[in-house]
C-alpha atoms as a PDB file:
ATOM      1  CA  UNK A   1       0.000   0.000   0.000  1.00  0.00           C
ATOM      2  CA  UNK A   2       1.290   3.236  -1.060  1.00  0.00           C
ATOM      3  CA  UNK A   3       0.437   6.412   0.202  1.00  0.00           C
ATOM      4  CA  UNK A   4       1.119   9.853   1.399  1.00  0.00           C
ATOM      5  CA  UNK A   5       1.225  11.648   4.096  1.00  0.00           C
ATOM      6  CA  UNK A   6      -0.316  15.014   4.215  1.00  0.00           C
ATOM      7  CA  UNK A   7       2.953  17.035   3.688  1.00  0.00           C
ATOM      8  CA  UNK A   8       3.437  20.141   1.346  1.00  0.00           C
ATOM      9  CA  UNK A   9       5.983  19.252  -1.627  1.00  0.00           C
ATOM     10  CA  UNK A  10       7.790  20.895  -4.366  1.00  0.00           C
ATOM     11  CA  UNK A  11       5.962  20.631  -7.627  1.00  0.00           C
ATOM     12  CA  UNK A  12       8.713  22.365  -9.433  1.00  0.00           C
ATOM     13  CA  UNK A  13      11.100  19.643  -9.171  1.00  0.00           C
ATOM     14  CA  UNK A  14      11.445  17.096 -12.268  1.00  0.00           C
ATOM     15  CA  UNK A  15      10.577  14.226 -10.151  1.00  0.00           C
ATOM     16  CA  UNK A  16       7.934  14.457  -7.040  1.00  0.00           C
ATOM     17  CA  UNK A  17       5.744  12.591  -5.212  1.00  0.00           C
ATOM     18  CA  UNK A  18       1.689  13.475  -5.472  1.00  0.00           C
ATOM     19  CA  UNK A  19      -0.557  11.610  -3.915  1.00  0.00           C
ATOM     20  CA  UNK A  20       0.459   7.678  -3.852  1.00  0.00           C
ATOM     21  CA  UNK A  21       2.530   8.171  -7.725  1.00  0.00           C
ATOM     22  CA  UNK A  22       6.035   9.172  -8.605  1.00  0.00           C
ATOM     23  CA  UNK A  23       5.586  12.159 -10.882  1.00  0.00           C
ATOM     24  CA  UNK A  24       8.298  13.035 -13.966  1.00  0.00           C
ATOM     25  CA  UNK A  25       7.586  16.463 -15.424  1.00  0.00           C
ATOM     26  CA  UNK A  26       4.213  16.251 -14.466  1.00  0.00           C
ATOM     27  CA  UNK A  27       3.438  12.794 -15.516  1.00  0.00           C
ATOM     28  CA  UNK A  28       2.761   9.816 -13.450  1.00  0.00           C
ATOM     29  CA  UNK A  29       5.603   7.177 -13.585  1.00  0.00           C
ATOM     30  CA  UNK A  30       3.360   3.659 -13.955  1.00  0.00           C
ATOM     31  CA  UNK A  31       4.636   1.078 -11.466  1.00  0.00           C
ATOM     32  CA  UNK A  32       6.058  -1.067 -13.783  1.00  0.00           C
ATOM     33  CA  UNK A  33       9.054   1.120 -14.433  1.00  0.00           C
ATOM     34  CA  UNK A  34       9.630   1.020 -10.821  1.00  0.00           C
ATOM     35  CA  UNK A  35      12.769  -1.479 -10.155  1.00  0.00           C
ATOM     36  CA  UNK A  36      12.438  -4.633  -7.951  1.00  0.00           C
ATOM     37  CA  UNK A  37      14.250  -2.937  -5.346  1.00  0.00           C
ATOM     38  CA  UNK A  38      12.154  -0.033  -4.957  1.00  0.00           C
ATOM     39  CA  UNK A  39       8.727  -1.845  -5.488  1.00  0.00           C
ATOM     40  CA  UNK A  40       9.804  -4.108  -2.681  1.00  0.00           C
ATOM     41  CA  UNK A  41      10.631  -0.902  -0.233  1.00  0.00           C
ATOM     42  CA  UNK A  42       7.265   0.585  -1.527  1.00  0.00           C
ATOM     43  CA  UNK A  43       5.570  -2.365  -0.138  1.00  0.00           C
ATOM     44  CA  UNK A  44       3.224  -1.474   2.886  1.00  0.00           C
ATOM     45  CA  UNK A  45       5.114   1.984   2.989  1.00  0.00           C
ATOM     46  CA  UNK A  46       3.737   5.536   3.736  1.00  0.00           C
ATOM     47  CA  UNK A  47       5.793   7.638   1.196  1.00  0.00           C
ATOM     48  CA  UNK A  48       6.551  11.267   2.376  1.00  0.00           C
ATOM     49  CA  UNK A  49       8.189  14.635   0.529  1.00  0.00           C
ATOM     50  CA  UNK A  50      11.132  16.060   1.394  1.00  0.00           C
ATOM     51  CA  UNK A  51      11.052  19.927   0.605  1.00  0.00           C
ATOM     52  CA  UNK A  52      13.973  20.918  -2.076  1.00  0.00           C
ATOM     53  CA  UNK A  53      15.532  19.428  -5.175  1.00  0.00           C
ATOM     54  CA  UNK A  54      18.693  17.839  -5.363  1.00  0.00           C
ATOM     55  CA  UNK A  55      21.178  18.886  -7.658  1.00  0.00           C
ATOM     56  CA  UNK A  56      20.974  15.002  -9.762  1.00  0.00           C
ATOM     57  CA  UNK A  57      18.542  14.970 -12.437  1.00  0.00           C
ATOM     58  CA  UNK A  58      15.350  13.342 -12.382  1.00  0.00           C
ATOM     59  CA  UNK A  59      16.204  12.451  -8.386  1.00  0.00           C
ATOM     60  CA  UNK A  60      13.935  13.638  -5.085  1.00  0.00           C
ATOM     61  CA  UNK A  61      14.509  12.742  -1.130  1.00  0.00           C
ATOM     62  CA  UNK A  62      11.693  10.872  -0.213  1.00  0.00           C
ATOM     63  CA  UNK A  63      11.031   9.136   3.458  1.00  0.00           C
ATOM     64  CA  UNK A  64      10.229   5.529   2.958  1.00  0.00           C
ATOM     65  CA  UNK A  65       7.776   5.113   6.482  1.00  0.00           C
ATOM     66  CA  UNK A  66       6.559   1.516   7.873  1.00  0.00           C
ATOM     67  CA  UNK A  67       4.920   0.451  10.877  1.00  0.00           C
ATOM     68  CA  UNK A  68       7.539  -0.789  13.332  1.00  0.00           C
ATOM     69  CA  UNK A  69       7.428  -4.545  13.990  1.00  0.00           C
ATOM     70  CA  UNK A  70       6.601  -5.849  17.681  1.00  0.00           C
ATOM     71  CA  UNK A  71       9.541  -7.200  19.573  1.00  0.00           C
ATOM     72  CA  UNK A  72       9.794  -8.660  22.652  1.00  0.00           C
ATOM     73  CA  UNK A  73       8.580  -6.967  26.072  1.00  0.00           C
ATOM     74  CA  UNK A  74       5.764  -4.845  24.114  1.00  0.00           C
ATOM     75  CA  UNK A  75       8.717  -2.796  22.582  1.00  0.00           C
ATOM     76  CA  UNK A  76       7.216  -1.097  19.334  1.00  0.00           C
ATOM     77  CA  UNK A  77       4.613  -2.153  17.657  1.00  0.00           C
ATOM     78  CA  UNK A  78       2.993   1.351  17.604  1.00  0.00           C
ATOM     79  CA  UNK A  79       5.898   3.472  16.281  1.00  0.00           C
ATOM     80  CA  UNK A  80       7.598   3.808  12.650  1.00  0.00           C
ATOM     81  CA  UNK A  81      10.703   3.042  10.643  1.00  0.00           C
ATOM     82  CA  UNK A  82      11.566   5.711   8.462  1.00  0.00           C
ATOM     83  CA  UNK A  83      14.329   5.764   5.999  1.00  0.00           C
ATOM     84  CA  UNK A  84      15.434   8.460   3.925  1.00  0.00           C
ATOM     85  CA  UNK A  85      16.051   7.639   0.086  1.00  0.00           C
ATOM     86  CA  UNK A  86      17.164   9.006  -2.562  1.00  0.00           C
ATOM     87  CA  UNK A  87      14.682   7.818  -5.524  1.00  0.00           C
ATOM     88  CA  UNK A  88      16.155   8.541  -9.343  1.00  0.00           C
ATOM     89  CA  UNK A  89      15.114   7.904 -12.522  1.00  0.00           C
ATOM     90  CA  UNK A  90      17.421   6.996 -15.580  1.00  0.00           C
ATOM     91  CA  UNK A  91      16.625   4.097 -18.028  1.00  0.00           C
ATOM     92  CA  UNK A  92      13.022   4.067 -18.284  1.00  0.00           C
ATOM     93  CA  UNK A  93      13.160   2.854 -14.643  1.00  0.00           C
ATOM     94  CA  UNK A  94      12.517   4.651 -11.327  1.00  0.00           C
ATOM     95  CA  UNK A  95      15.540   3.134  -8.677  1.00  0.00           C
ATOM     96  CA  UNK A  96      16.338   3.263  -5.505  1.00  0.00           C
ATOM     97  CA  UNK A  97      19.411   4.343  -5.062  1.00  0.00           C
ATOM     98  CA  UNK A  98      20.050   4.488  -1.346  1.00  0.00           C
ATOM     99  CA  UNK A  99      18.233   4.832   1.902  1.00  0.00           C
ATOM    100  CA  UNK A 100      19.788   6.308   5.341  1.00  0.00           C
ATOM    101  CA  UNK A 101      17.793   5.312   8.654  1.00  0.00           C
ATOM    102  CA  UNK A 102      16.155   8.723  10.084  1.00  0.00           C
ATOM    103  CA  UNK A 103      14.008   6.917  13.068  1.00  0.00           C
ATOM    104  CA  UNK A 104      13.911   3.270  14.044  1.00  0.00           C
ATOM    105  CA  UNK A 105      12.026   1.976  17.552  1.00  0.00           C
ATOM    106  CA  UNK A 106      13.620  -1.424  15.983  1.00  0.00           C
ATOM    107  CA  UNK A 107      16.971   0.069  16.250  1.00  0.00           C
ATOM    108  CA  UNK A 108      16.605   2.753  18.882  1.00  0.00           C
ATOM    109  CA  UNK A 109      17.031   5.968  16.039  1.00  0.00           C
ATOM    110  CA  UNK A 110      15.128   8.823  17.256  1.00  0.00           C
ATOM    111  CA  UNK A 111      15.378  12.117  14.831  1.00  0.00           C
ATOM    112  CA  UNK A 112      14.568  15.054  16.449  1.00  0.00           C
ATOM    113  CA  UNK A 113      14.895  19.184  16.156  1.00  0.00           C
ATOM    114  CA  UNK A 114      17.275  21.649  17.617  1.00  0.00           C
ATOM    115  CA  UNK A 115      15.551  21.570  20.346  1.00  0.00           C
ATOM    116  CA  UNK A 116      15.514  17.925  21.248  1.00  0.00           C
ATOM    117  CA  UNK A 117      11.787  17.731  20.961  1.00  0.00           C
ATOM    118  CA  UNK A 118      10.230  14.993  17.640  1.00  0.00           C
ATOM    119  CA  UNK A 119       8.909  16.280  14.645  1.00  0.00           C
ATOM    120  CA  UNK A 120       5.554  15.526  13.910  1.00  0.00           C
ATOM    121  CA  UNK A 121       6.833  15.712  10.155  1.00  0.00           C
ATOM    122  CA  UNK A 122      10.125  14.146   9.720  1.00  0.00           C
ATOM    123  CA  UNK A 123      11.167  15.898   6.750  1.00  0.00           C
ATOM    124  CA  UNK A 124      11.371  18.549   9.070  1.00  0.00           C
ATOM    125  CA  UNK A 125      13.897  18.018  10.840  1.00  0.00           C
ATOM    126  CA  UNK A 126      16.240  17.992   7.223  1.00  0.00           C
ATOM    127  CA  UNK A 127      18.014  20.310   6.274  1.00  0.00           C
ATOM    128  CA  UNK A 128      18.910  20.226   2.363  1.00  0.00           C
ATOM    129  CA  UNK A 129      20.268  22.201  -0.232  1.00  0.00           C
ATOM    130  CA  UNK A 130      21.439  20.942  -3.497  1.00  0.00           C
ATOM    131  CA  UNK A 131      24.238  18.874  -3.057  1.00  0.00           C
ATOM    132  CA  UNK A 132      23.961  18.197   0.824  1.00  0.00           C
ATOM    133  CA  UNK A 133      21.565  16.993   3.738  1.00  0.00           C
ATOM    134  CA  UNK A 134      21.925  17.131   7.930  1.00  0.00           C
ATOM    135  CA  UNK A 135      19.670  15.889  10.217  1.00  0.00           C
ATOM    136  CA  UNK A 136      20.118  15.385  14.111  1.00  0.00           C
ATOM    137  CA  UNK A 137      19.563  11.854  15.983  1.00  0.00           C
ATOM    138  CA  UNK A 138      19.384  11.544  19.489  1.00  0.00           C
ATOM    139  CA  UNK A 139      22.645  10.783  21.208  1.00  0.00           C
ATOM    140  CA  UNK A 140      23.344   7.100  23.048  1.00  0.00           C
ATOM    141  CA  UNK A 141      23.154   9.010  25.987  1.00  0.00           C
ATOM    142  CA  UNK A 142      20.172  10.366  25.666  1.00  0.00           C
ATOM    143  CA  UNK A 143      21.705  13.837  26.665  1.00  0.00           C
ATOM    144  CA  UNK A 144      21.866  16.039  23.284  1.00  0.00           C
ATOM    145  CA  UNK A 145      21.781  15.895  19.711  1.00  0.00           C
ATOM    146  CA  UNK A 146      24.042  13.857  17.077  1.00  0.00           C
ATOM    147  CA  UNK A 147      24.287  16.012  13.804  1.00  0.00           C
ATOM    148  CA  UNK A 148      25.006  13.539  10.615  1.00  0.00           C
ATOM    149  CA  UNK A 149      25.334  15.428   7.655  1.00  0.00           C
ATOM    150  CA  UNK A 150      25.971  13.612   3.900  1.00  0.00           C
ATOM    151  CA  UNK A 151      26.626  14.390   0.869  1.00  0.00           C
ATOM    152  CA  UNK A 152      24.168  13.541  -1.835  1.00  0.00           C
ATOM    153  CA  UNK A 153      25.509  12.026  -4.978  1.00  0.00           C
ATOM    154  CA  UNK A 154      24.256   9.701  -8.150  1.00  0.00           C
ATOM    155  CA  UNK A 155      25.852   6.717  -6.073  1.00  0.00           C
ATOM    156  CA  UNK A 156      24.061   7.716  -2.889  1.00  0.00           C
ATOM    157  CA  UNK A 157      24.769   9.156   0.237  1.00  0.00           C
ATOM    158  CA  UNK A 158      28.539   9.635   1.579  1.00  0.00           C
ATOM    159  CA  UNK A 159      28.951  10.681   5.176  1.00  0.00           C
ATOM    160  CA  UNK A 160      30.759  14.200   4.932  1.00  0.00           C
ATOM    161  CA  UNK A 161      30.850  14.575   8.586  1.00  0.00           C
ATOM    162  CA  UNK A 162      31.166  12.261  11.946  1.00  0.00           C
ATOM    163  CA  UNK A 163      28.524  12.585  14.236  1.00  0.00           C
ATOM    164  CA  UNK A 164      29.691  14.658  16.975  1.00  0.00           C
ATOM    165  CA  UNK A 165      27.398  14.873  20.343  1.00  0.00           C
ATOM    166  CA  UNK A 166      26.475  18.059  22.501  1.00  0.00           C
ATOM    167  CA  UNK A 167      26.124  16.718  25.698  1.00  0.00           C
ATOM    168  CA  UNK A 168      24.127  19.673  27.875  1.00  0.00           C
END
C-alpha cells in the first residue's frame, strides 16, 4: 500500500511525489518502471516529501515510512521506521538508489529538532540544499543531539561529517 502523508511538496522539481505516484515532469511514472528494489521498499510503505531538489537529475529525497514490527517486552509495535532515500530515474526505470535510517524503535534511532523535541513531520527536521543533507539523531546518551550530515551524490549518500554529540 502506497500512500502519502499530508505534507506540502515541491511541484517544481522534475521528479515528485503526489498523492500515492512518482511524478516526472508532471506525468505519473506507472509502477512497472519502478525497479524490484524499490517496489519491494514501496511495499506497505507511507511515502513522504522532502522539501527541495537535489542537484541530480530526475532524483527527489523521499522518506520511505513503515509500521515498526513488535519485539519482545511490548517494545514497538505502535511506532515507525523511516528511511530516507534518494529515488532517481534513468533508463526508463525509477531506482532506488540508497536509503539512510532517520528513526527506528527497531533500532533505537530517534530524529529530532534543535531543540531535542520529535517532529511531527520528519522531513522537518532535514536540512537540504542541493548537493547536501543534515539531520540530528538523538545521542546514546540520551543527553543532546548527534548532527550527521551527507553528501548527496548519483551513487548515494557519503557521510561528509562524523557525528559529533552536545552533551548539555
Amino acid at each position: 500500500m502506497l500512500t502519502l502523508l499530508p505534507v506540502s511538496f515541491n511541484c517544481t522539481a522534475a521528479l515528485h511525489v503526489d498523492g500515492n505516484r512518482f511524478i516526472l515532469n508532471q506525468k505519473a511514472i506507472d509502477k512497472s518502471s519502478y525497479s524490484p528494489i524499490l517496489a519491494k521498499a514501496l511495499k506497505d510503505t507511507a511515502v513522504i516529501s522532502v522539501n527541495g531538489e537535489v542537484r541530480i537529475s530526475d532524483a527527489a529525497l523521499v522518506i520511505l515510512r513503515r509500521p515498526s514490527r513488535e519485539l519482545p517486552l511490548s517494545r514497538c509495535g505502535a511506532g515507525s521506521e523511516d528511511r530516507l532515500a534518494l529515488i532517481v530515474y534513468s533508463s526508463k526505470k525509477l531506482r532506488l538508489i540508497d536509503s539512510i535510517p532517520l528513526q527506528s524503535c527497531e533500532n533505537n534511532v530517534t530524529l529530532v529538532l534543535p531543540d531535542l523535541s520529535i517532529p511531527d513531520n520528519p522531513a522537518d527536521a532535514i536540512k537540504l540544499d542541493s548537493s547536501e543533507l543534515e539531520f540530528s539523531t538523538l545521542n546514546a546518551e540520551m543527553t543532546g543531539p548527534e548532527a550527521h550530515r551527507f553528501l548527496i551524490s548519483p551513487s548515494g549518500f557519503k557521510k561528509i561529517s562524523s557525528p559529533s554529540s552536545d552533551v548539555h
